[in-house]
Protein backbone atom coordinates (compact mmCIF):
# COMPACT_ATOMS: atom_id res chain seq x y z
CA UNK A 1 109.98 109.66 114.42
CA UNK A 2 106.46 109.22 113.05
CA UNK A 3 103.36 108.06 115.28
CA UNK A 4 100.41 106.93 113.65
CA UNK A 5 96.82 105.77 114.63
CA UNK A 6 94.31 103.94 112.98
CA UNK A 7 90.75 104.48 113.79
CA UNK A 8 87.46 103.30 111.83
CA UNK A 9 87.52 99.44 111.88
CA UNK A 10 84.65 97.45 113.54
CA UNK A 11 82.46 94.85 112.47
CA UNK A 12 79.96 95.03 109.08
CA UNK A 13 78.00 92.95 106.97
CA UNK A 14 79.20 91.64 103.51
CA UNK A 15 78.40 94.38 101.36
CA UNK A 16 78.83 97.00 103.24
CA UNK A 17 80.81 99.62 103.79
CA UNK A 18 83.50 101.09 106.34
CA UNK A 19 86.39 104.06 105.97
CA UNK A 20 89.48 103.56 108.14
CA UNK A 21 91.53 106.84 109.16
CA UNK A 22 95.51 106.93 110.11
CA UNK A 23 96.15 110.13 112.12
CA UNK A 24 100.19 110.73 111.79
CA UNK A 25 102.00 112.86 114.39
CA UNK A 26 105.69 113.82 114.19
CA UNK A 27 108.11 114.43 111.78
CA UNK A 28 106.24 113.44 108.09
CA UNK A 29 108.44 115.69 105.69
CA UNK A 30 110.44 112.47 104.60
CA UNK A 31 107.26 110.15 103.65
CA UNK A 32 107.59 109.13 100.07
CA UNK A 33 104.29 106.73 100.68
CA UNK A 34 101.21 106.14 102.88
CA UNK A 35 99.53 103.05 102.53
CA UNK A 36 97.48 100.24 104.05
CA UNK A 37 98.07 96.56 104.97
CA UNK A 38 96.15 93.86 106.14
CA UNK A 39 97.03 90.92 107.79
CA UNK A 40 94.18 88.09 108.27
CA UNK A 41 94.74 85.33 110.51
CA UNK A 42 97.43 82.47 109.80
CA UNK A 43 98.15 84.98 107.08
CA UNK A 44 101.21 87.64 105.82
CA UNK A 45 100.46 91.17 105.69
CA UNK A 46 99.43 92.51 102.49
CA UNK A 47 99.69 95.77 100.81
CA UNK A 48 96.34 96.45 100.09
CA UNK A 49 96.57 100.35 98.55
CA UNK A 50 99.35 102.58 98.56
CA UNK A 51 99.24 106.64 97.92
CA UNK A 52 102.44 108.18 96.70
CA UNK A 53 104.20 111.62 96.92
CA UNK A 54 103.31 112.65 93.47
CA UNK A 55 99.40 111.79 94.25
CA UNK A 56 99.26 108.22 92.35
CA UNK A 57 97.39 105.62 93.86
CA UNK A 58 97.88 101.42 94.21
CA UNK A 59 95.45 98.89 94.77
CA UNK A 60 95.93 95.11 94.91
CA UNK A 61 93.70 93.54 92.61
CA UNK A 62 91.40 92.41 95.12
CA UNK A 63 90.49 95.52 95.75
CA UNK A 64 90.41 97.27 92.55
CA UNK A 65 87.05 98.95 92.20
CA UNK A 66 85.84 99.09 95.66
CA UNK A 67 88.10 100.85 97.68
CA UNK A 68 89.57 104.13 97.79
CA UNK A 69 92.60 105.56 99.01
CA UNK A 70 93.10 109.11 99.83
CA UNK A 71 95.05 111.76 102.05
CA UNK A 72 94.82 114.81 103.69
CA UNK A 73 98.16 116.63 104.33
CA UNK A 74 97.03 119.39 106.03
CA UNK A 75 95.63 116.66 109.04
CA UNK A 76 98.57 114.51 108.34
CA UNK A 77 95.85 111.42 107.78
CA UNK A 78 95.34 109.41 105.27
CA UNK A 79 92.07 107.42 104.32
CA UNK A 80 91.22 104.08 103.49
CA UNK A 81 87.64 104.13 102.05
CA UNK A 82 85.78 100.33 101.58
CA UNK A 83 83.02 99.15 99.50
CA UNK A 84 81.24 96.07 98.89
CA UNK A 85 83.15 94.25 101.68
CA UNK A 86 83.45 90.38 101.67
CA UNK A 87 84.00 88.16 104.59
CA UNK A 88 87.64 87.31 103.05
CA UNK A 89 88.59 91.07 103.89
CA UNK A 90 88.53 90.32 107.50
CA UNK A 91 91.64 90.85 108.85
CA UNK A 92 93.85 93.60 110.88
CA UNK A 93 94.06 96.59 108.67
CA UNK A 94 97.44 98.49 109.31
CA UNK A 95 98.72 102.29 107.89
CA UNK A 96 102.39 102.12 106.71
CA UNK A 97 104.32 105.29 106.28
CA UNK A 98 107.74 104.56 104.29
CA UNK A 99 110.53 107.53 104.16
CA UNK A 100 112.52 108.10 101.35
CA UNK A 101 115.18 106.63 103.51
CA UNK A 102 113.79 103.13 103.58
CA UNK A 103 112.36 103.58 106.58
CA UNK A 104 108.70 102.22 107.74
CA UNK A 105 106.37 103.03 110.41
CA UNK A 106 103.39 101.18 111.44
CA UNK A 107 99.92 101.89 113.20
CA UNK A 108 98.82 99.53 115.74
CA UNK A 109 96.51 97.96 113.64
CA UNK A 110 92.71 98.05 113.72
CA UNK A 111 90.62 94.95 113.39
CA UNK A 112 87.97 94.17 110.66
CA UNK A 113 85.45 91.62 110.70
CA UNK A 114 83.08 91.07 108.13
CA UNK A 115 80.28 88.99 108.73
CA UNK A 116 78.69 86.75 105.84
């Protein structure tokens, strides 16, 4: 069983910047990816960036250029890092661990609101 915990999100300006952290506790030796969703309101969730076992890195294309994943296994944590926010980015951003046995855990979500 995996716990995680989201921490960073908050309310910013378009433009500006935030970094979200997911703190995982338990057993992680079966995560084959870390990643982030986001879910805005009336809205799916969407993968937004992914970071893989062998260090390789996703990003939706709305994304692309301004945001950075990134992890730290010796903290068990892994890091969303945002740029040049726009309002459309407001949403709940979730972490998503996924085992190599299919299996996916999810962070409470933390809420993002960027203001125009």
């Amino acid at each position: 069983q995996v716990h995680l915990v989201e921490s960073g999100g908050g309310l910013v300006q378009a433009g500006g910047s935030l970094r979200l952290s997911c703190a995982a506790s338990g057993n992680t030796i079966d995560i084959s990816t870390r990643a982030w969703y986001r879910q805005a309101p009336g809205e799916q969730r969407d993968l937004v960036a992914a970071l893989l076992s062998d260090g390789s890195t996703y990003y939706a294309n709305s994304v692309k250029g301004r945001f950075t994943i990134s992890g730290d296994n010796a903290k068990n944590t892994v890091y969303l890092g945002m740029n040049s926010l726009k309002p459309e980015g407001t949403a709940v951003y979730y972490c998503n661990f996924h085992t190599y046995y299919s299996v996916d855990y999810w962070g409470e979500g933390t809420l993002i609101t960027v203001s125009s």
